[in-house]
PDB file of N, CA and C in Angstrom:
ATOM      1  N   UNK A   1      60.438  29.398   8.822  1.00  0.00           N
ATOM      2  CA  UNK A   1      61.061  30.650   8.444  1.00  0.00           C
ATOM      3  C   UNK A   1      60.870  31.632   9.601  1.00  0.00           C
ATOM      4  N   UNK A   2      62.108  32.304  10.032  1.00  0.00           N
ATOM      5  CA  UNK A   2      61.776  33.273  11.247  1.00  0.00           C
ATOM      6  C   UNK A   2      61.318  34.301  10.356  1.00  0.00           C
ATOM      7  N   UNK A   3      61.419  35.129  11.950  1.00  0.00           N
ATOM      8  CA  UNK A   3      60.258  36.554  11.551  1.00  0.00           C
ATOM      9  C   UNK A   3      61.388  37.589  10.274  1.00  0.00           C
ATOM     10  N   UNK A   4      62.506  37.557  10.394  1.00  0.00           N
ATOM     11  CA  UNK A   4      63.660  38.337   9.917  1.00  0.00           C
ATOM     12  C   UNK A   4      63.718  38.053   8.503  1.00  0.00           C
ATOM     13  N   UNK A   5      63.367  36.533   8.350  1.00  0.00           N
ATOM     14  CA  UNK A   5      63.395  35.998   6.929  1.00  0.00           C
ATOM     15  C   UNK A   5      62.646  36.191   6.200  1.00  0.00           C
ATOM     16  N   UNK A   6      60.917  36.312   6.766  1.00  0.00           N
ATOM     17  CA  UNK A   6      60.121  36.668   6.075  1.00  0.00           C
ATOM     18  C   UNK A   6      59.778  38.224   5.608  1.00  0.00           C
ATOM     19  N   UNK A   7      60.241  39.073   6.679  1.00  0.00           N
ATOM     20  CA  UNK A   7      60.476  40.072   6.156  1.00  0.00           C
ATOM     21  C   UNK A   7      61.283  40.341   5.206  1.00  0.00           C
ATOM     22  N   UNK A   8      62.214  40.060   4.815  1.00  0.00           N
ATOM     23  CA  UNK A   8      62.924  40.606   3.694  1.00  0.00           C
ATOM     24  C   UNK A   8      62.440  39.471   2.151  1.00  0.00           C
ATOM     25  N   UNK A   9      61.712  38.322   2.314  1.00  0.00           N
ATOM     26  CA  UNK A   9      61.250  37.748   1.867  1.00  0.00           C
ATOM     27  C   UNK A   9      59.920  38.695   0.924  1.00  0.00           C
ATOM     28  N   UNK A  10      59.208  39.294   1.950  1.00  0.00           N
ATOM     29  CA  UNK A  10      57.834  40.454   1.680  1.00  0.00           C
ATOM     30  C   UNK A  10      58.310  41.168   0.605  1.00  0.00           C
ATOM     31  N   UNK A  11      59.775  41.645   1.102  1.00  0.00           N
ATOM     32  CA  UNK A  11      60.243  42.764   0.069  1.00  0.00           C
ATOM     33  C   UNK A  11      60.414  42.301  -1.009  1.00  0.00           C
ATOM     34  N   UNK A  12      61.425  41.420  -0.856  1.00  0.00           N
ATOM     35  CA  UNK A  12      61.955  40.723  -2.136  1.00  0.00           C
ATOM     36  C   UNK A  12      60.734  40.593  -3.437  1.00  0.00           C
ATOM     37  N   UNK A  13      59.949  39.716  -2.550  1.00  0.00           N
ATOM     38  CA  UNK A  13      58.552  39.865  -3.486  1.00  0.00           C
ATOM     39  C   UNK A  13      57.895  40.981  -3.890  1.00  0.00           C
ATOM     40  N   UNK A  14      58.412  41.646  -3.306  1.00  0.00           N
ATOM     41  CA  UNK A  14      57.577  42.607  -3.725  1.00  0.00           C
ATOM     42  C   UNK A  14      58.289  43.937  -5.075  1.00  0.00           C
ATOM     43  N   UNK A  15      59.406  43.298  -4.872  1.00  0.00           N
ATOM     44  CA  UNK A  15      60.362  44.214  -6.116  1.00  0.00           C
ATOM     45  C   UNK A  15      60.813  45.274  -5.119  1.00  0.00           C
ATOM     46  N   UNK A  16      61.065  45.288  -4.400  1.00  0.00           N
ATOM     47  CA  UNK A  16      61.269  46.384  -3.476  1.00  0.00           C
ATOM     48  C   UNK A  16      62.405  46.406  -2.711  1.00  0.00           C
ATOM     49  N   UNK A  17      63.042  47.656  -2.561  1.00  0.00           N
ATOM     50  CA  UNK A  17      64.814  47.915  -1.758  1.00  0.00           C
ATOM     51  C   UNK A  17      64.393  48.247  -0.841  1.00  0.00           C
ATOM     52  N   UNK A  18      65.393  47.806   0.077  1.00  0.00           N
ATOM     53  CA  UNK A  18      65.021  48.219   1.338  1.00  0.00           C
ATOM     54  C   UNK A  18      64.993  49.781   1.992  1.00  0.00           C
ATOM     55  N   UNK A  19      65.729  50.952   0.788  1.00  0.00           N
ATOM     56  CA  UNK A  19      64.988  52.011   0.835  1.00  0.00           C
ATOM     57  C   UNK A  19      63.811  52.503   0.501  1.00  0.00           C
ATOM     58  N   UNK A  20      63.087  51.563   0.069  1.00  0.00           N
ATOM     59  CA  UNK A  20      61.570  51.550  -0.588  1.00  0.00           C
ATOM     60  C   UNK A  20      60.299  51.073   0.723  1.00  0.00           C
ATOM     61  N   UNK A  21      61.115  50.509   1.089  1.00  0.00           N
ATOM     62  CA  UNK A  21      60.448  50.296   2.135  1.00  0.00           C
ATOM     63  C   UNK A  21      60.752  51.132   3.539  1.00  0.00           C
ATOM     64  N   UNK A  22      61.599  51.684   3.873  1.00  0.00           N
ATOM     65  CA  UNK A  22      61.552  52.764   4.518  1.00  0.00           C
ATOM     66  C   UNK A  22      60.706  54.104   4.369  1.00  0.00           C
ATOM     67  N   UNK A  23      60.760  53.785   3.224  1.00  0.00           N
ATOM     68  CA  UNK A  23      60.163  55.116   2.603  1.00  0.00           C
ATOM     69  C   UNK A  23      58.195  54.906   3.140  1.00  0.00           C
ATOM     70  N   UNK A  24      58.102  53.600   2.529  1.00  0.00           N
ATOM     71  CA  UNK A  24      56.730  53.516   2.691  1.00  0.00           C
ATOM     72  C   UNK A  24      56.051  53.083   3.896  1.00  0.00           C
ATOM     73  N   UNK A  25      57.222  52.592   5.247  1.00  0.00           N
ATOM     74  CA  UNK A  25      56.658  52.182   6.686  1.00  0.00           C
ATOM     75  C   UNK A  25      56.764  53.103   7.513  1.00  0.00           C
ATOM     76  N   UNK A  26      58.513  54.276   7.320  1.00  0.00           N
ATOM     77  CA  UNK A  26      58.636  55.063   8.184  1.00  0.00           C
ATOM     78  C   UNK A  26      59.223  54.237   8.513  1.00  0.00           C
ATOM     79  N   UNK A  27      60.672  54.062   8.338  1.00  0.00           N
ATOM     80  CA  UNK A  27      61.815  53.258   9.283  1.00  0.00           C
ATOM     81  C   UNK A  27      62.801  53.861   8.543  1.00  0.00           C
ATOM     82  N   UNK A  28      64.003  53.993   9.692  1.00  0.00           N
ATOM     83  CA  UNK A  28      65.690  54.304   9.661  1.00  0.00           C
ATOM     84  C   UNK A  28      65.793  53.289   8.721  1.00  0.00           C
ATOM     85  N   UNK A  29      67.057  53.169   7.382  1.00  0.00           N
ATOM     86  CA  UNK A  29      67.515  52.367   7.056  1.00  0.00           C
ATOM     87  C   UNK A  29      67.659  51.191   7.875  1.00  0.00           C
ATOM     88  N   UNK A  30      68.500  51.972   8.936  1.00  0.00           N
ATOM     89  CA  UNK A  30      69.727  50.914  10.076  1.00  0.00           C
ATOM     90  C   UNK A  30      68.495  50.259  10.780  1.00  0.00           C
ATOM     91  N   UNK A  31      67.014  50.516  10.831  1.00  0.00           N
ATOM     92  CA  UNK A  31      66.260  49.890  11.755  1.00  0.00           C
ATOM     93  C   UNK A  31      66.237  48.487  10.993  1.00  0.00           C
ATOM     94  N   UNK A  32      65.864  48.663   9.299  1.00  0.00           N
ATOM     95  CA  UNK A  32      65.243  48.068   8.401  1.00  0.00           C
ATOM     96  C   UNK A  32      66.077  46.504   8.674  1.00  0.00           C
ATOM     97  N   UNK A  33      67.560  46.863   8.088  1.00  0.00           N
ATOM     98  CA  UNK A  33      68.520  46.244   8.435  1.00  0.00           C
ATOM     99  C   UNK A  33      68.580  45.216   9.674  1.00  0.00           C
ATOM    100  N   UNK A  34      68.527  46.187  10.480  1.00  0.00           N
ATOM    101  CA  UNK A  34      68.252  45.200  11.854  1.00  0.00           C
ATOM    102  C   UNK A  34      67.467  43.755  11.784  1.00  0.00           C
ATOM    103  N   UNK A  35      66.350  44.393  11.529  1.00  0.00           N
ATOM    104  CA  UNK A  35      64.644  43.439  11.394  1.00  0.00           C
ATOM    105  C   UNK A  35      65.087  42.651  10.294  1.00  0.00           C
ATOM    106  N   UNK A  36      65.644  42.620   9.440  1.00  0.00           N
ATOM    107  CA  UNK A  36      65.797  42.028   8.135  1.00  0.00           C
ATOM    108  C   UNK A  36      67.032  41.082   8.544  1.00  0.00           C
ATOM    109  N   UNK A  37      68.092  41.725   9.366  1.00  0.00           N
ATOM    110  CA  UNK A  37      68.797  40.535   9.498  1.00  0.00           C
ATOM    111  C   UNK A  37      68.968  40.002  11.166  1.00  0.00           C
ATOM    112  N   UNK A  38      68.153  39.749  11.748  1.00  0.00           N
ATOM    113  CA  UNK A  38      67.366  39.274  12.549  1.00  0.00           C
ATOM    114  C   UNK A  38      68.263  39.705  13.972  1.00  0.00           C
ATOM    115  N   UNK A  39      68.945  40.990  13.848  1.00  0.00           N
ATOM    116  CA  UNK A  39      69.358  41.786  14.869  1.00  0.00           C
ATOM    117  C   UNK A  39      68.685  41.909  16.129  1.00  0.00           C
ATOM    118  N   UNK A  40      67.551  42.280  15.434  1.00  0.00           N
ATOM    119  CA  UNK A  40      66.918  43.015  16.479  1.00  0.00           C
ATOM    120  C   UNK A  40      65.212  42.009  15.804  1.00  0.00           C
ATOM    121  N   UNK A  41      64.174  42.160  16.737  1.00  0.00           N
ATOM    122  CA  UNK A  41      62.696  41.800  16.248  1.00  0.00           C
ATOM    123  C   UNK A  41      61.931  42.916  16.298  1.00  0.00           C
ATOM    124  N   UNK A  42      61.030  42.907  15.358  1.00  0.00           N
ATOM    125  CA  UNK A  42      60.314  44.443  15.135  1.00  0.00           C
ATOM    126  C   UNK A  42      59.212  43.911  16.202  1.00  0.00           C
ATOM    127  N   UNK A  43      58.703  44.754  17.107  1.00  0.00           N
ATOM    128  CA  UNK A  43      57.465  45.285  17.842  1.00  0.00           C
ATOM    129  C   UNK A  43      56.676  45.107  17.003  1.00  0.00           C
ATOM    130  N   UNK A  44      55.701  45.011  17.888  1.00  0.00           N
ATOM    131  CA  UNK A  44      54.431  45.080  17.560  1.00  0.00           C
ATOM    132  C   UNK A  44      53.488  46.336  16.870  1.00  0.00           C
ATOM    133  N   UNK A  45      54.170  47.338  17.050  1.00  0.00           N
ATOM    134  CA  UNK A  45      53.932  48.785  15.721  1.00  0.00           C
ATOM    135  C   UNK A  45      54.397  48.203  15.035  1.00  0.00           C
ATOM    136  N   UNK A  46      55.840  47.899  14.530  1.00  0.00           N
ATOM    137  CA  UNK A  46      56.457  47.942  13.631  1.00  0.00           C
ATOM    138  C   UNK A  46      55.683  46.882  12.377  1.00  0.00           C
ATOM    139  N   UNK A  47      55.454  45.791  13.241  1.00  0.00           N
ATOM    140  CA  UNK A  47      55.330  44.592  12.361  1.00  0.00           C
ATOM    141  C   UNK A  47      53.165  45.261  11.652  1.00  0.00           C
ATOM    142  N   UNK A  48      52.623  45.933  12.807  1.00  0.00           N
ATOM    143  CA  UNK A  48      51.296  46.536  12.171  1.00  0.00           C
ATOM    144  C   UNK A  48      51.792  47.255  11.342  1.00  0.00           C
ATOM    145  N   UNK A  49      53.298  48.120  10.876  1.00  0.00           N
ATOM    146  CA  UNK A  49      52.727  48.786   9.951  1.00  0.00           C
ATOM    147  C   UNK A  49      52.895  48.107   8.709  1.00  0.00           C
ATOM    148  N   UNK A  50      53.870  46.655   9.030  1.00  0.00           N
ATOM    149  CA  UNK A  50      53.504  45.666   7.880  1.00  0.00           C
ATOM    150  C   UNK A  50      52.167  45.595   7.381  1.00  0.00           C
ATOM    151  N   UNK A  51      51.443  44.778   8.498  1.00  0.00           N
ATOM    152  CA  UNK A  51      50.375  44.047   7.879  1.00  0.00           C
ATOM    153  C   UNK A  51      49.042  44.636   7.667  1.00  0.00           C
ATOM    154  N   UNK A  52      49.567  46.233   8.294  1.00  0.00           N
ATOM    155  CA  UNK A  52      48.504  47.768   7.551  1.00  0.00           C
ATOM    156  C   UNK A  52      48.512  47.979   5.977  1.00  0.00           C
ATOM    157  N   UNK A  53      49.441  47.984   5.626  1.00  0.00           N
ATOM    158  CA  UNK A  53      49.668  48.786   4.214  1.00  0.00           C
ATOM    159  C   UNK A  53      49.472  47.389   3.137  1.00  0.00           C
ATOM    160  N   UNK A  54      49.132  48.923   1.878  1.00  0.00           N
ATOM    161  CA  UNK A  54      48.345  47.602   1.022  1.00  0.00           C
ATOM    162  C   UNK A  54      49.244  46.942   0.345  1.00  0.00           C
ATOM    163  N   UNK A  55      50.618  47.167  -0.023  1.00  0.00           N
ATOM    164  CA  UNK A  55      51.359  46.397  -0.462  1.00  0.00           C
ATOM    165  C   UNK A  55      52.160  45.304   0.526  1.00  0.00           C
ATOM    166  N   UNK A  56      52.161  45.165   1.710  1.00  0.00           N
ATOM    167  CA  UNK A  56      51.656  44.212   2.618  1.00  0.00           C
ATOM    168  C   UNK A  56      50.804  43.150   3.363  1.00  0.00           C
ATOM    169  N   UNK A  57      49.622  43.823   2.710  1.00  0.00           N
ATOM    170  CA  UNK A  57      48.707  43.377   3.773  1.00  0.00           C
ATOM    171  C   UNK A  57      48.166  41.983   3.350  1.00  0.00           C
ATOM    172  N   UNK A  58      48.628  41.543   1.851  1.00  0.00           N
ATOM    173  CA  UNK A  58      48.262  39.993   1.482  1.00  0.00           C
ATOM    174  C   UNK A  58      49.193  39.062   2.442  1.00  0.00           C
ATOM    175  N   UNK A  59      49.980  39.230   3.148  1.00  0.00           N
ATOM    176  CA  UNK A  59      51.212  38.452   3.528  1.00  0.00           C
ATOM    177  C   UNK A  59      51.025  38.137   5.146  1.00  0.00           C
ATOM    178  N   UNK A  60      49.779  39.759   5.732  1.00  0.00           N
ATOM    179  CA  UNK A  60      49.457  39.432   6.928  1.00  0.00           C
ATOM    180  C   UNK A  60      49.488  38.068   7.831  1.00  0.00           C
ATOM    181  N   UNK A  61      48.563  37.548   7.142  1.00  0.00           N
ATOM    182  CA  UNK A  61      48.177  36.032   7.944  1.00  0.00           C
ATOM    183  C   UNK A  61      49.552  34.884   7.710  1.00  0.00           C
ATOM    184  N   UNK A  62      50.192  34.925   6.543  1.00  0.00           N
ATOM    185  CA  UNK A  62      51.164  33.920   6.891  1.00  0.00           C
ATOM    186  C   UNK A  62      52.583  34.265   7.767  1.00  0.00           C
ATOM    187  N   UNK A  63      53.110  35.948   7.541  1.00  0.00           N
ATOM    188  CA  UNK A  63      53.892  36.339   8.498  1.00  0.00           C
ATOM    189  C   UNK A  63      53.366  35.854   9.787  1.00  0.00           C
ATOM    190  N   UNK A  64      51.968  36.074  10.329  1.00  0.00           N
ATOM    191  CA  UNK A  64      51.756  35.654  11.588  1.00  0.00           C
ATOM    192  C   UNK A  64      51.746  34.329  12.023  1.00  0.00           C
ATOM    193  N   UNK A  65      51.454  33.454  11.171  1.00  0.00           N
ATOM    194  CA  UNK A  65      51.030  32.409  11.386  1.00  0.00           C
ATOM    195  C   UNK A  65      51.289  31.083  10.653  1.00  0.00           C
ATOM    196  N   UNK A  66      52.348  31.080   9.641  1.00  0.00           N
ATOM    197  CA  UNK A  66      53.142  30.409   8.882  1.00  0.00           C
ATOM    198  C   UNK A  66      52.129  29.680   7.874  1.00  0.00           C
ATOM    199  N   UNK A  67      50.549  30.209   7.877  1.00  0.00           N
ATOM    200  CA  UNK A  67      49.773  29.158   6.965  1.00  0.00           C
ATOM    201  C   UNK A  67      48.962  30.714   5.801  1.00  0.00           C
ATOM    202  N   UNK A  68      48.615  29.738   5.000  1.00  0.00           N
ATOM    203  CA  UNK A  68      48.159  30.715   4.122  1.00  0.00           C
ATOM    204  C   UNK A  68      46.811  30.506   3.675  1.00  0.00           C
ATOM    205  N   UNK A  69      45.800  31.816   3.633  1.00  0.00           N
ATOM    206  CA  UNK A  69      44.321  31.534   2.585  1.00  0.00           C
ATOM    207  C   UNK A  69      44.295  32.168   1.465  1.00  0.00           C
ATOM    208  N   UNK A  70      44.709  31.293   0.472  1.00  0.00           N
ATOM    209  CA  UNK A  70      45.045  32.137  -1.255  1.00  0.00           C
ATOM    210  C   UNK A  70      43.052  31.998  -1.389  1.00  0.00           C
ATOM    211  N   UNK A  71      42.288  31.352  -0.853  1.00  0.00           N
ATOM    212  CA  UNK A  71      41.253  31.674  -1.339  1.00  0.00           C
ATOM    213  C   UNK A  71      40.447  33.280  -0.839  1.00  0.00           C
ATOM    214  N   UNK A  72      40.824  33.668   0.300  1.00  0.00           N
ATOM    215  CA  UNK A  72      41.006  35.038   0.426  1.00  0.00           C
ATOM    216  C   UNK A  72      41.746  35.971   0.294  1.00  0.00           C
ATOM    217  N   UNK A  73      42.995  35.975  -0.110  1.00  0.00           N
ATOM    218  CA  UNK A  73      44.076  36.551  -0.825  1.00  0.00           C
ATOM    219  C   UNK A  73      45.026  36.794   0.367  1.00  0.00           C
ATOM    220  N   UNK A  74      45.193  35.545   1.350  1.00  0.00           N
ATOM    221  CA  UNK A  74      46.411  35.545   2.242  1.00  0.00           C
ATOM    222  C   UNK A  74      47.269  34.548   1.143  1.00  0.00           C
ATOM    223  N   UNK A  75      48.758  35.231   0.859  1.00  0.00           N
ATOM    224  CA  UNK A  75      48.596  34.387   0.519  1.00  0.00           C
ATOM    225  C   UNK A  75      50.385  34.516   0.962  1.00  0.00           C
ATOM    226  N   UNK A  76      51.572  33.837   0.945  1.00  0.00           N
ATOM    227  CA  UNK A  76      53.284  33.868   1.219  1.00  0.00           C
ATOM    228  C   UNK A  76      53.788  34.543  -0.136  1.00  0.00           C
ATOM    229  N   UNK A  77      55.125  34.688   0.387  1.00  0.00           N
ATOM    230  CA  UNK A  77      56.159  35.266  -1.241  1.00  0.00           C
ATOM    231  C   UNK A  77      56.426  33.812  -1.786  1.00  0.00           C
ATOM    232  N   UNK A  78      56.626  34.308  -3.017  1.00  0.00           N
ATOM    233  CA  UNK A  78      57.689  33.005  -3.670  1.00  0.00           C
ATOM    234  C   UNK A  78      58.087  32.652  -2.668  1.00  0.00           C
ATOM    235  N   UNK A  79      58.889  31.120  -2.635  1.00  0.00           N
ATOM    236  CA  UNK A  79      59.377  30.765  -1.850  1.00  0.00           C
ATOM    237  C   UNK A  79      60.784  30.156  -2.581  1.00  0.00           C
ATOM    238  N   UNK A  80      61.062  30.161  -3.805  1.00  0.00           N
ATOM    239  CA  UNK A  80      62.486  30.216  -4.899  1.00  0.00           C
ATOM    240  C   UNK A  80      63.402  31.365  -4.466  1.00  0.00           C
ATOM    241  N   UNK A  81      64.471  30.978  -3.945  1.00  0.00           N
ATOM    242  CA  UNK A  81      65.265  31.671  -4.102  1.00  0.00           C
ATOM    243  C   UNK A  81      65.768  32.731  -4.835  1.00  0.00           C
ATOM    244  N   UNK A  82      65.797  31.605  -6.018  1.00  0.00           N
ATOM    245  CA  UNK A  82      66.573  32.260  -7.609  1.00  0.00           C
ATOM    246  C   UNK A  82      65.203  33.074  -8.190  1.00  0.00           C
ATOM    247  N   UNK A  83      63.852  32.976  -7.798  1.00  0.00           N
ATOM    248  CA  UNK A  83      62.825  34.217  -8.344  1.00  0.00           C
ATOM    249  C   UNK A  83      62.050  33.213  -9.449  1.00  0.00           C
ATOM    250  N   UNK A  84      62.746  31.889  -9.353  1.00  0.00           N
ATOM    251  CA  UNK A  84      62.435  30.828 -10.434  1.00  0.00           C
ATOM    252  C   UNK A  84      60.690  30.725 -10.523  1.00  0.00           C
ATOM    253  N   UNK A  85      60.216  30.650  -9.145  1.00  0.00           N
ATOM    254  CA  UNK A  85      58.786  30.227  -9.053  1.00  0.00           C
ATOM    255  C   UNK A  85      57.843  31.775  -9.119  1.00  0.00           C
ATOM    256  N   UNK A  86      57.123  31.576  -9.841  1.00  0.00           N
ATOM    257  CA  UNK A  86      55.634  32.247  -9.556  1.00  0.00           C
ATOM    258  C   UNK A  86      55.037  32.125  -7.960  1.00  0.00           C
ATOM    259  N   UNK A  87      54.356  33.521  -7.885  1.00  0.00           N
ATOM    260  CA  UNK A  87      53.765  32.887  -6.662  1.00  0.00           C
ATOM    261  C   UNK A  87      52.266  32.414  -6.994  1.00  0.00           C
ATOM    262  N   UNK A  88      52.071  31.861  -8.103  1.00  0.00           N
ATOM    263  CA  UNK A  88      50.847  30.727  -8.529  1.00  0.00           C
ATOM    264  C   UNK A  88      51.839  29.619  -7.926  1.00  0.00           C
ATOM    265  N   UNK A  89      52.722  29.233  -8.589  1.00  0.00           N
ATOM    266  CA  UNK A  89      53.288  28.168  -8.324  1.00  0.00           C
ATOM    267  C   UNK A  89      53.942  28.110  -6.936  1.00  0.00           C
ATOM    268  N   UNK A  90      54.554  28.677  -6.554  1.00  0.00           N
ATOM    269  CA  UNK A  90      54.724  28.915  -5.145  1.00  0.00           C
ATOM    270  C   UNK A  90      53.588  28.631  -4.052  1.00  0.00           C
ATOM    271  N   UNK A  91      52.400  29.053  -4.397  1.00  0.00           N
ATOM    272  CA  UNK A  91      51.148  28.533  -3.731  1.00  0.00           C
ATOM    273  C   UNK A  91      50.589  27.267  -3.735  1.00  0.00           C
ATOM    274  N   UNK A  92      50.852  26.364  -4.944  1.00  0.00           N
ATOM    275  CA  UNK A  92      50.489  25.197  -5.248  1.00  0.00           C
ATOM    276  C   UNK A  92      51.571  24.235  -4.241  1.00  0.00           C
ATOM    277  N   UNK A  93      52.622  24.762  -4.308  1.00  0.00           N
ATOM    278  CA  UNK A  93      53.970  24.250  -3.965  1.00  0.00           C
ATOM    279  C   UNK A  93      53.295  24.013  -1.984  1.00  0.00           C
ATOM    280  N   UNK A  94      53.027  25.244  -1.454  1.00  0.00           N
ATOM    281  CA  UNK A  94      52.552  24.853  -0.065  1.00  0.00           C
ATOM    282  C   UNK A  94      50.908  24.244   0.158  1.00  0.00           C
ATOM    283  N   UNK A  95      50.649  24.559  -0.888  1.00  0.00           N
ATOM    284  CA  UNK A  95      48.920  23.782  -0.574  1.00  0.00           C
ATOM    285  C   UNK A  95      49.370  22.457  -1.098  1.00  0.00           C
ATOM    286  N   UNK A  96      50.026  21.481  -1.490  1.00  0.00           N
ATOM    287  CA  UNK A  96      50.656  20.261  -1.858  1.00  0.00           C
ATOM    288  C   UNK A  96      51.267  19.784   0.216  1.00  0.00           C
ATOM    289  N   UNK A  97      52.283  20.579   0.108  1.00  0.00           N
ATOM    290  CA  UNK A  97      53.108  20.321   0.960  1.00  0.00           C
ATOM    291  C   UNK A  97      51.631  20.374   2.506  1.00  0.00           C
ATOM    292  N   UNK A  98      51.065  21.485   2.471  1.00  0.00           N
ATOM    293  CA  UNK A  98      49.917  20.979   3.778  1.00  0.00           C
ATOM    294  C   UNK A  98      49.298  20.156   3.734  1.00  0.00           C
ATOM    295  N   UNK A  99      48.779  19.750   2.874  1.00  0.00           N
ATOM    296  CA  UNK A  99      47.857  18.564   2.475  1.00  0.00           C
ATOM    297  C   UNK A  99      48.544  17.099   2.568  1.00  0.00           C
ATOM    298  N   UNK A 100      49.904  16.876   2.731  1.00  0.00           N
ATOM    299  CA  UNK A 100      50.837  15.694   2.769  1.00  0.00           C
ATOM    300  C   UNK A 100      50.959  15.756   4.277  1.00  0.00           C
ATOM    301  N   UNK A 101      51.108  17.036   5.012  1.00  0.00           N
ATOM    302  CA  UNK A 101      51.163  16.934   6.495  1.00  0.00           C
ATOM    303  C   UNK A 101      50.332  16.611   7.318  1.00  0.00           C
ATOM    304  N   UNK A 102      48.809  16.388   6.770  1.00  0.00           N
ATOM    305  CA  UNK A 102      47.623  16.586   7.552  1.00  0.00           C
ATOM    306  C   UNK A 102      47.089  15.331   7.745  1.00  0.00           C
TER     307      UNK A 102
END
């Protein structure tokens, strides 16, 4: 998943419009947009003020790094499209899938 996907991925999970999230990072709509549809790549501010804030900051480590520690509360969004999965189940879903890769 690129960086563009997971951002709007964060939101999604998070119940959140992308004026909601302007609101709460300090970004232009048109920036939001950008980053979200992989226009442009957010900097390195931009993407800290992701993985600053607390309705962010569980998502830190896998935005960076595509892996997750649900035993410290890193943990990804759903990963269902349709909103079908929990992210209990969503978590089981990639701790399955790492454990088959390793």
């Amino acid at each position: 998943m690129l960086i563009h996907e997971k951002l709007k991925a964060m939101r999604n999970a998070e119940g959140l419009t992308q004026n909601d999230v302007c609101q709460l990072l300090d970004f232009s709509i048109s920036t939001l947009k950008k980053y979200e549809t992989g226009v442009i790549e957010p900097g390195a501010s931009a993407l800290m003020k992701y993985t600053r804030h607390p309705r962010f900051k569980k998502y830190a480590y896998w935005l960076t790094t595509d892996e997750t520690m649900p035993e410290v509360g890193h943990i990804s969004p759903p990963l269902s499209l349709d909103g079908s999965e929990t992210p209990t189940d969503a978590q089981e879903s990639i701790r399955t899938i790492q454990k088959s890769h390793r």
